[in-house]
C-alpha atoms as a PDB file:
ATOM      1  CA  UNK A   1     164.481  87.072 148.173  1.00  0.00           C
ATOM      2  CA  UNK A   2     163.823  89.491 145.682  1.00  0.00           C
ATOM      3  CA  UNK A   3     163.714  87.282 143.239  1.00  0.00           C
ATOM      4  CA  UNK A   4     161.015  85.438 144.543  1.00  0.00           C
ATOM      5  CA  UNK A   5     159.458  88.535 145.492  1.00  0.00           C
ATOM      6  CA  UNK A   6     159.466  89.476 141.635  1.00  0.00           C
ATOM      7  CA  UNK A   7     158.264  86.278 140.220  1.00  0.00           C
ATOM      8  CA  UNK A   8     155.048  86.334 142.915  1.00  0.00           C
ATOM      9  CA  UNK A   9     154.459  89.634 141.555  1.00  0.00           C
ATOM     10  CA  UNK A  10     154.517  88.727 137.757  1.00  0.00           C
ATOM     11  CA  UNK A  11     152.348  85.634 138.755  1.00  0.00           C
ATOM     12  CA  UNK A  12     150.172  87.844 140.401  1.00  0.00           C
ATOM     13  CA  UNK A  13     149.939  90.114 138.129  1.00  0.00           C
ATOM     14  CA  UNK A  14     149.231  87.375 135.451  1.00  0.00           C
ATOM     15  CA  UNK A  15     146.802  85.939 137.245  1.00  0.00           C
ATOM     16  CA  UNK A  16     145.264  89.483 137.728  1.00  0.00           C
ATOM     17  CA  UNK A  17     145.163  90.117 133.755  1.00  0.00           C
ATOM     18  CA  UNK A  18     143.532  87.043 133.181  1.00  0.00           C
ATOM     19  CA  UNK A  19     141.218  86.980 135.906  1.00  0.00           C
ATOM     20  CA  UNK A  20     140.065  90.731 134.934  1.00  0.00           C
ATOM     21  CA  UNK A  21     141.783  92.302 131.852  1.00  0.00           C
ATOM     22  CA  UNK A  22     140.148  89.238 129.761  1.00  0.00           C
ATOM     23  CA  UNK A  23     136.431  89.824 130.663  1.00  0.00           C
ATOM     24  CA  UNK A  24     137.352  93.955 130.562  1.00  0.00           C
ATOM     25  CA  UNK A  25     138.203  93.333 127.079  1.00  0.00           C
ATOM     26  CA  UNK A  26     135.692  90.933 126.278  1.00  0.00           C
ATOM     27  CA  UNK A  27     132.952  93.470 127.471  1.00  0.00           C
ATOM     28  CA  UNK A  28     134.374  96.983 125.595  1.00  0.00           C
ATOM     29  CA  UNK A  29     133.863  94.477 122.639  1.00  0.00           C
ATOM     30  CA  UNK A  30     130.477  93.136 123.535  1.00  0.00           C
ATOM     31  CA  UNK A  31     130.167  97.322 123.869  1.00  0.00           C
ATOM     32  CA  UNK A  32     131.036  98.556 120.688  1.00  0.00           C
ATOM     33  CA  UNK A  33     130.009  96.070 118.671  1.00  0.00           C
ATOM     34  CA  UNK A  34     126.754  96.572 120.363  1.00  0.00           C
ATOM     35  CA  UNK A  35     126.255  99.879 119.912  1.00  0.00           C
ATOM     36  CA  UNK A  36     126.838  99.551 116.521  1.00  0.00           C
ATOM     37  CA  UNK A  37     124.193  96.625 115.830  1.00  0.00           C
ATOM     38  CA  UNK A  38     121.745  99.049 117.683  1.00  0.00           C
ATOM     39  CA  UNK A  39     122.571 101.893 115.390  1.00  0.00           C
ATOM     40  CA  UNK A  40     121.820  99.435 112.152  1.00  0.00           C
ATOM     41  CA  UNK A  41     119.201  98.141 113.774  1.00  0.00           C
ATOM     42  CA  UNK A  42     117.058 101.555 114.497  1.00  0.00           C
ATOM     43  CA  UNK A  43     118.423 102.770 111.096  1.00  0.00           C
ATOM     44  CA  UNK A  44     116.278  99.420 109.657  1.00  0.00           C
ATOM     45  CA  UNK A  45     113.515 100.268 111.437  1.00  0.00           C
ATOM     46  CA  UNK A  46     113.086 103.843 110.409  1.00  0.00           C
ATOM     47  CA  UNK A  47     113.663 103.047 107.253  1.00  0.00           C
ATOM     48  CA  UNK A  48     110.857 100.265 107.096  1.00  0.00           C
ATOM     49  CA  UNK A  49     108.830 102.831 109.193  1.00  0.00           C
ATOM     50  CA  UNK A  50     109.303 105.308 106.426  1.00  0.00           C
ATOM     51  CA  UNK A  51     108.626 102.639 103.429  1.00  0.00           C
ATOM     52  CA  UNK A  52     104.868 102.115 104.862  1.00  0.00           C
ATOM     53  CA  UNK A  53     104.538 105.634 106.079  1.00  0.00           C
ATOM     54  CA  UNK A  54     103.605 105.136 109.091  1.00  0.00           C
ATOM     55  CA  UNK A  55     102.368 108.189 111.643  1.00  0.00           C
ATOM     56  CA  UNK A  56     105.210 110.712 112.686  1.00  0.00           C
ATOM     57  CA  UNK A  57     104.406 110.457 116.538  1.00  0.00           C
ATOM     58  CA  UNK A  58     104.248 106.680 116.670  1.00  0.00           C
ATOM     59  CA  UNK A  59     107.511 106.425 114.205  1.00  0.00           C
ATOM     60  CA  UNK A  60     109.672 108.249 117.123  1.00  0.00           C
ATOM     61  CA  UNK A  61     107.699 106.753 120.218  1.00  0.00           C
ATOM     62  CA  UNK A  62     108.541 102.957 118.814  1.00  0.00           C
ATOM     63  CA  UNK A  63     112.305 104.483 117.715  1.00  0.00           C
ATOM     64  CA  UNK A  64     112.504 105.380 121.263  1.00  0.00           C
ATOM     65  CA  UNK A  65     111.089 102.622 122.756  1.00  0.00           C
ATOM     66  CA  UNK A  66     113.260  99.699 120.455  1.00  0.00           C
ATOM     67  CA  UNK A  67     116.385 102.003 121.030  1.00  0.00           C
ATOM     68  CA  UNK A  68     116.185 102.003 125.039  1.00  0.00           C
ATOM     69  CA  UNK A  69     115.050  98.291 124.904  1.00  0.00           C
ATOM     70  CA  UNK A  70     118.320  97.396 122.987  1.00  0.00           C
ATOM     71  CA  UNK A  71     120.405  99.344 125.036  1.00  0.00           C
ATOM     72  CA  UNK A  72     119.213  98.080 128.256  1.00  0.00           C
ATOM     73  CA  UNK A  73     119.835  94.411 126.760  1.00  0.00           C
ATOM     74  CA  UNK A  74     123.679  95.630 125.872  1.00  0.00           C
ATOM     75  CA  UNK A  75     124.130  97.240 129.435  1.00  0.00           C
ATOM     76  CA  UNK A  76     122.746  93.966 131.270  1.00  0.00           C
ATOM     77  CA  UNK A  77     124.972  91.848 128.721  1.00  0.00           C
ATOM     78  CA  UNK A  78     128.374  94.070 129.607  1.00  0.00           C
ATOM     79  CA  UNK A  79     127.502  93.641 132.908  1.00  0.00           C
ATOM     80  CA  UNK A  80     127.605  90.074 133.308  1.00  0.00           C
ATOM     81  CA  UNK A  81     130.382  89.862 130.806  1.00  0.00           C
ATOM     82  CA  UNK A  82     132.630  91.593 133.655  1.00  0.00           C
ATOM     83  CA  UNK A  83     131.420  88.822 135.932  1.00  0.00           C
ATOM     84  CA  UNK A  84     128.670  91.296 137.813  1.00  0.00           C
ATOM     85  CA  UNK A  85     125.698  89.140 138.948  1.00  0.00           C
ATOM     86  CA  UNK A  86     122.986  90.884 136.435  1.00  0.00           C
ATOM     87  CA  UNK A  87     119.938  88.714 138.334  1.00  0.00           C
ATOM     88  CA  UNK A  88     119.260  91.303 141.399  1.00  0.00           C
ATOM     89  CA  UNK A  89     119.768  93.541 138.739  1.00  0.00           C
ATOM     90  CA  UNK A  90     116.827  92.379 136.387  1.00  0.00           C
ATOM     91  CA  UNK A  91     114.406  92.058 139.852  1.00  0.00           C
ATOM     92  CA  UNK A  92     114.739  95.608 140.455  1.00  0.00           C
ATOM     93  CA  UNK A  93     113.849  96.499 136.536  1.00  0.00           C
ATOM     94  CA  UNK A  94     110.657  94.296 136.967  1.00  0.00           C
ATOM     95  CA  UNK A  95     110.002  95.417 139.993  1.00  0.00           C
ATOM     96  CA  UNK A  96     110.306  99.367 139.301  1.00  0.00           C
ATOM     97  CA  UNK A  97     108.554  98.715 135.744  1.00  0.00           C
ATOM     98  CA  UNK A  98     105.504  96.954 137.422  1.00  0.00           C
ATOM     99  CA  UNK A  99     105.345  99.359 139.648  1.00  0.00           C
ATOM    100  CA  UNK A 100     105.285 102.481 137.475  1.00  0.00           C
ATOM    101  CA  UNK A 101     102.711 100.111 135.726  1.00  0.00           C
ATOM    102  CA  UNK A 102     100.098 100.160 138.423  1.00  0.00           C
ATOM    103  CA  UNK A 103     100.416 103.933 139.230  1.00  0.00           C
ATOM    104  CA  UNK A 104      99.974 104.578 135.410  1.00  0.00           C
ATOM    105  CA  UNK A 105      96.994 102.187 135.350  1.00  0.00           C
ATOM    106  CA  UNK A 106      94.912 104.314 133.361  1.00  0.00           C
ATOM    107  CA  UNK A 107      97.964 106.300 131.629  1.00  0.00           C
ATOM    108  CA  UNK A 108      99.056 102.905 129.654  1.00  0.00           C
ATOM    109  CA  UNK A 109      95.438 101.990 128.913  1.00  0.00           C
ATOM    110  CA  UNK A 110      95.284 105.490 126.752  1.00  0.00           C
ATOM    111  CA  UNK A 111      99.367 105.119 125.979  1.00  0.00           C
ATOM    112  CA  UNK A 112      98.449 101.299 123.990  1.00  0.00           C
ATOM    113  CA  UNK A 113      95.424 103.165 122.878  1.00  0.00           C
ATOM    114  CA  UNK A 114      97.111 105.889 121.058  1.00  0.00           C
ATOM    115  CA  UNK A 115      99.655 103.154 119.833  1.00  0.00           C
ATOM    116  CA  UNK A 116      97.150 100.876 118.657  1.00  0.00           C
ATOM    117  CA  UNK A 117      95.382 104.367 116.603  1.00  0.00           C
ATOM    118  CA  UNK A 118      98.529 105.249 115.029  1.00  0.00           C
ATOM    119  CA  UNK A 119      99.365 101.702 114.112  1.00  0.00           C
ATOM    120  CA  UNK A 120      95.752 100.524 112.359  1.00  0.00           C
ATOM    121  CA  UNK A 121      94.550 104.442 111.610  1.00  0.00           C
ATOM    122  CA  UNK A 122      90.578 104.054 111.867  1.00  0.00           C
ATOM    123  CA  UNK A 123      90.916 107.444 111.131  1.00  0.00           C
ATOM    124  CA  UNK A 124      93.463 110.377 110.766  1.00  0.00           C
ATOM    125  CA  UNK A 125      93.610 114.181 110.989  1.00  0.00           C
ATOM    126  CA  UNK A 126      90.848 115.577 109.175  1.00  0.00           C
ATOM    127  CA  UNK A 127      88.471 112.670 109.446  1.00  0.00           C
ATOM    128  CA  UNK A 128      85.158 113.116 110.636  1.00  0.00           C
ATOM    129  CA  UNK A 129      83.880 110.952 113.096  1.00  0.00           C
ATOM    130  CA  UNK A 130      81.664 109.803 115.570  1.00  0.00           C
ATOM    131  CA  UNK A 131      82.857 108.134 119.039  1.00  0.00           C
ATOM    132  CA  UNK A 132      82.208 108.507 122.754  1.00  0.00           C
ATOM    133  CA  UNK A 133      78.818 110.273 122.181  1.00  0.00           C
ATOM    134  CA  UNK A 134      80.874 113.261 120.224  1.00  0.00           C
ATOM    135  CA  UNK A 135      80.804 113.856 116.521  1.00  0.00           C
ATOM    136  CA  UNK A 136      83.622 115.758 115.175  1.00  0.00           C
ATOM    137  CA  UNK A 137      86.426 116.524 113.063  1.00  0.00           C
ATOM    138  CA  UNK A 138      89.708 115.071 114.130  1.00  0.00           C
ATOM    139  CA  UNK A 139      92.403 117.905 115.131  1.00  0.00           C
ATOM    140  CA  UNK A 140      95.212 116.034 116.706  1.00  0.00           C
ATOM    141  CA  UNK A 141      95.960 112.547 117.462  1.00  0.00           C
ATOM    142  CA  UNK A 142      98.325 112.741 120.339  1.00  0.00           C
ATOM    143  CA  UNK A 143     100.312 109.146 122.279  1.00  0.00           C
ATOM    144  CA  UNK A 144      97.141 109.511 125.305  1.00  0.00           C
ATOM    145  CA  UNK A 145      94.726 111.572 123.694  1.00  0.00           C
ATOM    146  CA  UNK A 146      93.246 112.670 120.431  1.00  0.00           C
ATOM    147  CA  UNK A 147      91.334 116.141 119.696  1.00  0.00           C
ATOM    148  CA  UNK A 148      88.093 116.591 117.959  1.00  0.00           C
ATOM    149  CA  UNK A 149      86.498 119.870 117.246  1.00  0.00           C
ATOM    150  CA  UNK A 150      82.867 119.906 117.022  1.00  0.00           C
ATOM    151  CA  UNK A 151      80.658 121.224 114.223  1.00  0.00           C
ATOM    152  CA  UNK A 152      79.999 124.086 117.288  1.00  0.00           C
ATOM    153  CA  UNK A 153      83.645 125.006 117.023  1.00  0.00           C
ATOM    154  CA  UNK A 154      84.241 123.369 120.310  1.00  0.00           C
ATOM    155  CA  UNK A 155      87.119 121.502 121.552  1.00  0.00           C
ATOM    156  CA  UNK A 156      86.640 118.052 122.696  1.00  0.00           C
ATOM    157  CA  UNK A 157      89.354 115.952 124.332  1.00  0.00           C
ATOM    158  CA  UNK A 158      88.969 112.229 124.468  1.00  0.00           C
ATOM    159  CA  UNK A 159      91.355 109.781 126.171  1.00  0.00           C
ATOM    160  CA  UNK A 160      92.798 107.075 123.962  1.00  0.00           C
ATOM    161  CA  UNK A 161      91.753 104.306 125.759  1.00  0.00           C
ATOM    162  CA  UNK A 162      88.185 104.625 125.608  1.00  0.00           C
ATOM    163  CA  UNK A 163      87.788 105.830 122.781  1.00  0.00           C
ATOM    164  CA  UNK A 164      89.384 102.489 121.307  1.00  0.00           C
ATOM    165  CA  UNK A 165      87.211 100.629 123.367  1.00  0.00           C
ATOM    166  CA  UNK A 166      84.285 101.782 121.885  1.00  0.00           C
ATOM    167  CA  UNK A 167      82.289 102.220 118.727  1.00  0.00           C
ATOM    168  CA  UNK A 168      84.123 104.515 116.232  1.00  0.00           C
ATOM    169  CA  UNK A 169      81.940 105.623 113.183  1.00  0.00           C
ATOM    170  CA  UNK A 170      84.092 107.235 110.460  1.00  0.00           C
ATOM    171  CA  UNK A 171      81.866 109.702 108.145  1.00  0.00           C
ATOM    172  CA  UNK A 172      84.953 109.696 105.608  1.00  0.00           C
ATOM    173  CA  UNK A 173      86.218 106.296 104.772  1.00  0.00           C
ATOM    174  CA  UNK A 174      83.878 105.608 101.862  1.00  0.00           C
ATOM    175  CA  UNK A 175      84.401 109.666 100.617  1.00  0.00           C
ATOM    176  CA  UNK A 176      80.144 109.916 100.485  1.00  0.00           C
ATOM    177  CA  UNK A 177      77.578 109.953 102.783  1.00  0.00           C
ATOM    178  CA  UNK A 178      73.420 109.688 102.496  1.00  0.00           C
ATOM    179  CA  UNK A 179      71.784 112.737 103.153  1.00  0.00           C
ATOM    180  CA  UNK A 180      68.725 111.169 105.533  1.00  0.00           C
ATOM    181  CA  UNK A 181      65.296 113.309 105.709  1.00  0.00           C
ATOM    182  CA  UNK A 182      61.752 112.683 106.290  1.00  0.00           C
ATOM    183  CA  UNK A 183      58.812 115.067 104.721  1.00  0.00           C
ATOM    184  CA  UNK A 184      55.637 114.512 105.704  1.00  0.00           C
ATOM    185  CA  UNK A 185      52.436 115.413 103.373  1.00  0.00           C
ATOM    186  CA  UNK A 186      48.761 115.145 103.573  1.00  0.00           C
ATOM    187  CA  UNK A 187      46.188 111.954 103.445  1.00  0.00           C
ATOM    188  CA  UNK A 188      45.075 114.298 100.363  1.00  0.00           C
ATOM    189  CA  UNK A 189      48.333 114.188  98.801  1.00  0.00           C
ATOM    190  CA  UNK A 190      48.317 111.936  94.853  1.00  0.00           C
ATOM    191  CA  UNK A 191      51.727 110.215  96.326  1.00  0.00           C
ATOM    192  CA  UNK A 192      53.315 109.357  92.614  1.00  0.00           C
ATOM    193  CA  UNK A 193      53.043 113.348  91.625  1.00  0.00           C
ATOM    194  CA  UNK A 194      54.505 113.793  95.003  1.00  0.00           C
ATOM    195  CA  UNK A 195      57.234 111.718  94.956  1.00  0.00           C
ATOM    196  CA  UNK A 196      57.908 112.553  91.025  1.00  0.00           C
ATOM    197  CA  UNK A 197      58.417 116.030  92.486  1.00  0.00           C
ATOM    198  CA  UNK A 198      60.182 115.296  95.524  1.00  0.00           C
ATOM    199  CA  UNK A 199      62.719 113.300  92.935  1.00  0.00           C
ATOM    200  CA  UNK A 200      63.400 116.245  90.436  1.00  0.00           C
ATOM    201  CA  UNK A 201      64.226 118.876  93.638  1.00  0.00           C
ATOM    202  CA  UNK A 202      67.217 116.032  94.693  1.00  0.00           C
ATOM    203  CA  UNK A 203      68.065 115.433  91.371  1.00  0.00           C
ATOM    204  CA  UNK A 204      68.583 118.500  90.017  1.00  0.00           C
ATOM    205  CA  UNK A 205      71.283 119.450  92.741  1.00  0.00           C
ATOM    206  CA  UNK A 206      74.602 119.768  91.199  1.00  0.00           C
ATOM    207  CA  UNK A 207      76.091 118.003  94.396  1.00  0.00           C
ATOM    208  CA  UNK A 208      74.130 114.776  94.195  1.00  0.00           C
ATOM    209  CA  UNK A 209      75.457 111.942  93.052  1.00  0.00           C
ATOM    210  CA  UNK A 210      74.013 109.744  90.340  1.00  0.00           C
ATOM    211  CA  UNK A 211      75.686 106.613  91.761  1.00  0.00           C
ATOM    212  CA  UNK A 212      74.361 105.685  94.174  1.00  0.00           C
ATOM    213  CA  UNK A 213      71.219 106.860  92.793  1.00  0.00           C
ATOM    214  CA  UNK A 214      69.204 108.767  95.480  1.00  0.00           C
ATOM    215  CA  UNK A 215      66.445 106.987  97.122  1.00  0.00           C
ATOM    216  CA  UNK A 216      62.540 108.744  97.536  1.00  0.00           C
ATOM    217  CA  UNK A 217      60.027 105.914  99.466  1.00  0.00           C
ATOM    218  CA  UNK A 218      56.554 106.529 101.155  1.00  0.00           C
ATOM    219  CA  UNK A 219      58.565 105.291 104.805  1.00  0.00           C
ATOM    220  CA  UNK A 220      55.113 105.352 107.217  1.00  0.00           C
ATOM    221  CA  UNK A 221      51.668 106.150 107.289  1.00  0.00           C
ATOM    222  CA  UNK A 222      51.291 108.059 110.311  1.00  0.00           C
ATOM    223  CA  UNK A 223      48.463 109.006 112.719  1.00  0.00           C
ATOM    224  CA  UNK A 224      48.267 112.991 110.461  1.00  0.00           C
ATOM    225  CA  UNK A 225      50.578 112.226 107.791  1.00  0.00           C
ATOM    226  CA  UNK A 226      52.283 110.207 105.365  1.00  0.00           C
ATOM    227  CA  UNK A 227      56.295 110.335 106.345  1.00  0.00           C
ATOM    228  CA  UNK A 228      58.637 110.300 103.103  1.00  0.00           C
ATOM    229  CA  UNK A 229      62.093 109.302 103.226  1.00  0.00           C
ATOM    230  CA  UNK A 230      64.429 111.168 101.126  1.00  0.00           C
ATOM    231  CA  UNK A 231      67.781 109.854 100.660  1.00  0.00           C
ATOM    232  CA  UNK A 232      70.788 111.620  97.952  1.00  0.00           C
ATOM    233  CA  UNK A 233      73.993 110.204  98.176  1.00  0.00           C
ATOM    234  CA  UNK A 234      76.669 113.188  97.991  1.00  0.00           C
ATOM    235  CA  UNK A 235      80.225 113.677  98.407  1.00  0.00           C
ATOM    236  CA  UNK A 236      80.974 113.664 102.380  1.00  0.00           C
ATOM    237  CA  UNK A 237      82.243 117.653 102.044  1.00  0.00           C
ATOM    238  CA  UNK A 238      78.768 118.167 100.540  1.00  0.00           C
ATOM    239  CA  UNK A 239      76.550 116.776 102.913  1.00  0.00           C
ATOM    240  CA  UNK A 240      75.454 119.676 104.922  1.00  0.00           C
ATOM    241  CA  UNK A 241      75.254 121.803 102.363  1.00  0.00           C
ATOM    242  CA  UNK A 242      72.219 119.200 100.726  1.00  0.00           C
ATOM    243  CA  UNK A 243      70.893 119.138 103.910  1.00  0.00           C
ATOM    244  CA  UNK A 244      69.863 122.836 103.983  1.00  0.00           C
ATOM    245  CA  UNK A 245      68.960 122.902 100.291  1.00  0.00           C
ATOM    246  CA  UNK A 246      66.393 120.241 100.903  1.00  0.00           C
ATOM    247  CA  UNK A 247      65.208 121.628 103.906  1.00  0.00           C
ATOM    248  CA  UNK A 248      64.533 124.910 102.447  1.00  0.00           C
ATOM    249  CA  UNK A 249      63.128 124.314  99.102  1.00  0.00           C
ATOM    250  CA  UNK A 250      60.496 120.829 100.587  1.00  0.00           C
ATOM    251  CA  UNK A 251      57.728 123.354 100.972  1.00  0.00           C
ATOM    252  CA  UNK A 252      58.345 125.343  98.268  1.00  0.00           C
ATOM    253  CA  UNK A 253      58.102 121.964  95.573  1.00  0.00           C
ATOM    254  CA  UNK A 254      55.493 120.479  97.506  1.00  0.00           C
ATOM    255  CA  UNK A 255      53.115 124.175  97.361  1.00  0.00           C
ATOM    256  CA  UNK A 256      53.790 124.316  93.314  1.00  0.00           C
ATOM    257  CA  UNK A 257      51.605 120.848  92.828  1.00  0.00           C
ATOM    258  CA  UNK A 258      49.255 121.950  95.988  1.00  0.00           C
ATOM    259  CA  UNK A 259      50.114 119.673  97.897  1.00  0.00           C
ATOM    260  CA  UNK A 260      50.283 120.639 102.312  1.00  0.00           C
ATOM    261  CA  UNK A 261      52.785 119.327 104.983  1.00  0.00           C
ATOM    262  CA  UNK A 262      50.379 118.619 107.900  1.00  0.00           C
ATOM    263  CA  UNK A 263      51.540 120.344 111.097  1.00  0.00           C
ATOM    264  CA  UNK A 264      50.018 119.733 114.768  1.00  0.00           C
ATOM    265  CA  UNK A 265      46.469 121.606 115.290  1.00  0.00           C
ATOM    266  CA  UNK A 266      44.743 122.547 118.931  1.00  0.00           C
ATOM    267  CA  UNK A 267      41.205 122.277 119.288  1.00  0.00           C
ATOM    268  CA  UNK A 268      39.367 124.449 122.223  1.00  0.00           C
ATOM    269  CA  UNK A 269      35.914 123.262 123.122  1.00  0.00           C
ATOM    270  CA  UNK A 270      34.226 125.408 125.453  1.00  0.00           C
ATOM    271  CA  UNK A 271      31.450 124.454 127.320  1.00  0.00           C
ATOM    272  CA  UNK A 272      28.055 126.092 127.777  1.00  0.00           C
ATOM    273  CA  UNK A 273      26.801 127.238 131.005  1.00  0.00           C
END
């Protein structure tokens, strides 16, 4: 009797090994093996990351987010290696991720907004730009948000996602800019000395470029005036600071060859009684 009692229990016990100690073994295998593909694998990526410089914040938010992908995929495969159904298991994922998703409706439209920034760059720190009826320099480009600080020192926050969504206008790419301004001068005016003049004052600005050479046109012949355009091509850095100089030394050039800058008159007729 216990003899047979003996051999049942090695059988059992056999059985046992097989049944469980096989797929326990299997799966601490499936494990570390696993865990070290995942360490190559985010090693690779940084590295790659690294090799095309891509932006710190979205470098450790795609880390992140291939590291906890990957190691959701090994705990779901050690699961089902130990003979756990991993189906109920995957519902309740998909079910909990879509519905974080709808709560955070307008969260992930600015989260893949600030991904989709960092990954194409229509601009970076520094930048100035124009977007979302604010024009600015870029302070901070954050995963939901991105910080622009406007030429009134103020701080202006814009979400991600519509900023993406709409126009972006970026006053550094090309590294110059056209200075734009109109003068306007009298029907009197001899328009070649005029615009002779008008050429000299923008040329003779240290800060304006030869190439593209600047650009001085009779633009409209108003109802008082004649409108000139004036147009010097400068250095982005340098654009205000053309601005002003123009603005401040028009009259000046234009009063050395006589000629006047028409301004709105007022004429009171009084009646006789």
């Amino acid at each position: 009797m216990k003899e047979i009692l003996e051999n049942f229990n090695i059988e059992k016990g056999f059985e046992l090994i097989l049944e469980y100690g096989i797929p326990l073994v299997k799966a601490i295998l499936i494990f570390i093996v696993g865990r070290w593909i995942i360490k190559k694998a985010l090693k690779l990526t940084r590295k790659i990351m690294l090799a095309r410089e891509y932006d710190v914040t979205l470098e450790k938010f795609l880390l992140n987010l291939i590291k906890w992908g990957l190691w959701i995929l090994l705990t779901i495969t050690v699961v089902g290696t130990l003979g756990i159904q991993t189906t109920s298991f995957a519902a309740v994922i998909a079910a909990a991720g879509l519905a974080i998703g709808l709560a955070l409706q307008g969260s992930l439209s600015n989260f893949a907004g600030g991904v989709l920034l960092l990954l194409f760059k229509p601009f970076k720190v520094g930048d100035t730009i124009e977007a979302q009826n604010v024009i600015g320099t870029i302070k901070e480009i954050d995963i939901l948000q991105t910080k622009i600080i406007t030429p009134q020192r103020k701080l202006a926050i814009i979400p991600n996602g519509p900023l993406l969504n709409g126009n972006i206008i970026n006053f550094n790419t090309e590294g110059i800019l056209r200075c734009d301004t109109t003068i306007g001068v009298s029907y009197d005016a001899n328009i070649t000395e005029t615009l002779e003049a008008l050429r000299k004052l923008v040329e003779n600005h240290p800060l304006v470029l030869k190439d593209p050479a600047p650009q001085i046109m009779v633009a409209a012949n108003a109802d008082s005036s004649i409108h000139i355009n004036v147009r010097p091509y400068t250095r982005t850095d340098d654009m205000w600071t053309v601005y002003w100089y123009l603005q401040e030394n028009f009259k000046p050039t234009l009063d050395a060859i006589g000629v006047d800058i028409p301004y709105p008159h007022q004429v009171e007729i009084q009646k006789k009684r």
